[in-house]
Protein backbone atom coordinates (compact mmCIF):
# COMPACT_ATOMS: atom_id res chain seq x y z
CA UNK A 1 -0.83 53.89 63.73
CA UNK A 2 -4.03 52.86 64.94
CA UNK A 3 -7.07 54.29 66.51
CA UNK A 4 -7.46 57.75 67.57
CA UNK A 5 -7.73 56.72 71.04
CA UNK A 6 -4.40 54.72 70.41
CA UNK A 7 -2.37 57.84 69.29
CA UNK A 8 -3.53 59.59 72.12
CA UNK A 9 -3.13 56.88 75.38
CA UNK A 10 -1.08 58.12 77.71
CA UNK A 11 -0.35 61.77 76.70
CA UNK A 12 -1.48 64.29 79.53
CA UNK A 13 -4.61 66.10 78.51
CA UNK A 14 -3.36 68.97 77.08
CA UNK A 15 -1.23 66.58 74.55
CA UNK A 16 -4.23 65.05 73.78
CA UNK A 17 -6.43 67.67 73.32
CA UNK A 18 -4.33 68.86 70.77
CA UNK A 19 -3.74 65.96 68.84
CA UNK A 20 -7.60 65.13 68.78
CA UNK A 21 -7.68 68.53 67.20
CA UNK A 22 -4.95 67.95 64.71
CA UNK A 23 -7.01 64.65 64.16
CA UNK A 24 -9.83 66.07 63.51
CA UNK A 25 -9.19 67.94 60.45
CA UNK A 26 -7.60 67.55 56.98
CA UNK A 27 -3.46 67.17 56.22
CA UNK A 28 -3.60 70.47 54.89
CA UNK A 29 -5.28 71.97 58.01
CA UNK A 30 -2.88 70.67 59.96
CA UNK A 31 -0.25 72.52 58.48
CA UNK A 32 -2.50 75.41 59.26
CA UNK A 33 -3.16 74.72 62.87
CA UNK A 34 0.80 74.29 63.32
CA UNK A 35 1.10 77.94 61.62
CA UNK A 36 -1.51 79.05 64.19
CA UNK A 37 0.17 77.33 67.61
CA UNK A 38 3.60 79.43 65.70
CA UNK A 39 1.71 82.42 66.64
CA UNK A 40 0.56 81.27 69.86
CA UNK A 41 4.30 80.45 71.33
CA UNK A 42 4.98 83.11 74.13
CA UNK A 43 7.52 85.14 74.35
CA UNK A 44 10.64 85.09 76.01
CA UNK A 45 10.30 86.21 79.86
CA UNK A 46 12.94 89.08 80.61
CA UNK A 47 15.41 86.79 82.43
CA UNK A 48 15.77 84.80 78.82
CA UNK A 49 15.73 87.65 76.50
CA UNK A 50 18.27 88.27 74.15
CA UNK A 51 20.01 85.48 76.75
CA UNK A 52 20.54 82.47 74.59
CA UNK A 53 23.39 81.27 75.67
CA UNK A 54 21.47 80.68 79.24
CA UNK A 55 19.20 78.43 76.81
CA UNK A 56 20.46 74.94 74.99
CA UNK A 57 20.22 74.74 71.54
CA UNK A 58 18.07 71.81 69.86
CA UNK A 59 20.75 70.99 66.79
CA UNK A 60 17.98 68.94 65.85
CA UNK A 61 16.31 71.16 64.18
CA UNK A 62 16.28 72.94 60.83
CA UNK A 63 15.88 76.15 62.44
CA UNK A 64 17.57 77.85 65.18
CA UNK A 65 15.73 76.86 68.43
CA UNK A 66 17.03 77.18 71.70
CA UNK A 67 14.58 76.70 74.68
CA UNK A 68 15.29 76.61 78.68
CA UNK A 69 13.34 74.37 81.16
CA UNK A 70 12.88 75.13 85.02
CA UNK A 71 11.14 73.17 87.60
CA UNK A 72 9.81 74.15 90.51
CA UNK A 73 10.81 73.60 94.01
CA UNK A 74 7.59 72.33 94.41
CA UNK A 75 5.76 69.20 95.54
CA UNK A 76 4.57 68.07 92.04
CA UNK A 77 8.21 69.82 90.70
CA UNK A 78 5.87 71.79 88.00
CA UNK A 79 7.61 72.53 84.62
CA UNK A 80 8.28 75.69 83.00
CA UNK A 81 8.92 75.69 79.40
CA UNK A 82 10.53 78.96 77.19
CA UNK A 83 11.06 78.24 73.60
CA UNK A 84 12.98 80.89 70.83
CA UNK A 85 12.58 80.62 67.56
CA UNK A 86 12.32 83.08 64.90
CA UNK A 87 9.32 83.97 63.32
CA UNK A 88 10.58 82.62 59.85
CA UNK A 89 10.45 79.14 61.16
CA UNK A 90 6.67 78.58 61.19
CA UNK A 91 7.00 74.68 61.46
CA UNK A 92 9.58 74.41 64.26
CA UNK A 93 7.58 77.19 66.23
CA UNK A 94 4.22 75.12 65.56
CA UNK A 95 6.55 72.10 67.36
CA UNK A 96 7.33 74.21 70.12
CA UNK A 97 4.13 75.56 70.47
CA UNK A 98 2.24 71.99 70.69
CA UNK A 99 5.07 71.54 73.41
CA UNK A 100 4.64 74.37 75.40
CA UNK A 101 0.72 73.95 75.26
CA UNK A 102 0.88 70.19 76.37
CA UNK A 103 3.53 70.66 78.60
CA UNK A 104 4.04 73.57 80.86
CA UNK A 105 2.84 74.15 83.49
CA UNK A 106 2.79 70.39 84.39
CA UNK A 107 4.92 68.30 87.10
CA UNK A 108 8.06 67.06 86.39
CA UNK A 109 6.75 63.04 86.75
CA UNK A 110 3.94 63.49 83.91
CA UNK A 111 6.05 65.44 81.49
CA UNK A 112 9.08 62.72 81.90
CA UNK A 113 6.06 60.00 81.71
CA UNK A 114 5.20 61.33 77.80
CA UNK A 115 6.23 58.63 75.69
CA UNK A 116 9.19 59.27 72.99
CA UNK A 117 7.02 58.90 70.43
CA UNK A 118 4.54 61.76 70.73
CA UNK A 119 5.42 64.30 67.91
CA UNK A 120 4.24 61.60 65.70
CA UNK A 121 0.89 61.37 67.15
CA UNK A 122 -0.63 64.72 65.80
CA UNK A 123 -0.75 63.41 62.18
CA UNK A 124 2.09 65.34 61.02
CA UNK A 125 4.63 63.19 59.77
CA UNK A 126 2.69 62.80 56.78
CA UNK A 127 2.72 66.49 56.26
CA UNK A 128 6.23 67.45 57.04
CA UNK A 129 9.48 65.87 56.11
CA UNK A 130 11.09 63.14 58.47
CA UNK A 131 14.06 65.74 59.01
CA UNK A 132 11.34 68.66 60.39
CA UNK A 133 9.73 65.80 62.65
CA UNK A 134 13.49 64.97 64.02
CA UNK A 135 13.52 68.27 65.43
CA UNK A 136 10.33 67.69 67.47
CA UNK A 137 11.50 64.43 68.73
CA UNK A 138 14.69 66.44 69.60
CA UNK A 139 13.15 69.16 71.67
CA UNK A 140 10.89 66.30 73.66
CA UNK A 141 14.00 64.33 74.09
CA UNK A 142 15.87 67.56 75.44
CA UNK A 143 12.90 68.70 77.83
CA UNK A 144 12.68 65.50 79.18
CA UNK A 145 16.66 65.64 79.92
CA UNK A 146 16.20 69.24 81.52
CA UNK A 147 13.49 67.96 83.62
CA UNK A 148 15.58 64.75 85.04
CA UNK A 149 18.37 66.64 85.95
CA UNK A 150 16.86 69.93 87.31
CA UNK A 151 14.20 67.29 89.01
CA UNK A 152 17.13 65.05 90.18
CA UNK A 153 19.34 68.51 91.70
CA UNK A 154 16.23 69.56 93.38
CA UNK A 155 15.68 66.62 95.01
CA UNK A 156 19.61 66.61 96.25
CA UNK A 157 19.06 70.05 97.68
CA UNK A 158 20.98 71.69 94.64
CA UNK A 159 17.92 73.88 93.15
CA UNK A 160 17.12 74.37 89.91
C-alpha cells in the first residue's frame, strides 16, 4: 500500500494516530491492540440503552452491531458516535473502537472527508479475514450516511 505516511494522508489525527500505532508493531500485536480498543469502546449513554431499535444495524458485520450517530446543532456540526456490540465480538468491537476514537467528537465535514478506504489502513487486513474487514468498511460507510443526512436536516432547520 505504500509508505506509512501514504496510509495515513488525509485521515484526521486521531485516525492517524492510531494507525501509526497499529503500524508500529507486529501482525500479531495488532490483533492485540484491536482486543485492547474492544475494551476501550464506551458504553451505551442511557438514552441508547437496551434501545436498539433507536440504533441501525451494520448487517455488515459478523457480529451483531448496531450504533447511532448525532450531530450537533453546532457550527462545526460535531459528531457523536455510540456503538453496541457484545463483548464476545472482540474484533468488531476493536472496529468500532478505532471508529469511535478517530471519530467522535469531530465535525460533521472532516468525518464525511475520511476516505472509504480507511479500515484498511491500520494493517489489518492481513490479520483478519476480508469478511471481518467488510464490516468495518460497513460501519464507516453507515456513519458517513448518518452524518449526511442528520448534517443535511440540520441545515434545513429539521434537527437532528
Amino acid at each position: 500500500m505504500g509508505t506509512a505516511d501514504d496510509v495515513r494522508a488525509d485521515l484526521p489525527a486521531a485516525m492517524t494516530d492510531l494507525a501509526a500505532d497499529f503500524h508500529a508493531v507486529t501482525e500479531r500485536e495488532r490483533l492485540q491492540l484491536l482486543l485492547e480498543l474492544s475494551h476501550e469502546l464506551p458504553d451505551l449513554p442511557e438514552r441508547y440503552a437496551g434501545r436498539l431499535d433507536q440504533m441501525e444495524r451494520v448487517d455488515e458485520c459478523q457480529s451483531p452491531l448496531f450504533l447511532a450517530v448525532e450531530v450537533a446543532d453546532d457550527e462545526a456540526r460535531t459528531v457523536s458516535l455510540f456503538f453496541d456490540a457484545p463483548a464476545e465480538a472482540p474484533t468488531t468491537r476493536g472496529f468500532a473502537g478505532i471508529l469511535h476514537e478517530g471519530l467522535d467528537g469531530l465535525p460533521a465535514a472532516e468525518v464525511l472527508s475520511v476516505p472509504d478506504d480507511a479500515p484498511y489502513r491500520f494493517g489489518l487486513a492481513e490479520a483478519v479475514s476480508p469478511l471481518r474487514m467488510r464490516g468495518m468498511v460497513g460501519m464507516l460507510g453507515r456513519i458517513k450516511r448518518q452524518v449526511r443526512l442528520r448534517s443535511e436536516a440540520l441545515s434545513a432547520g429539521g434537527g437532528a
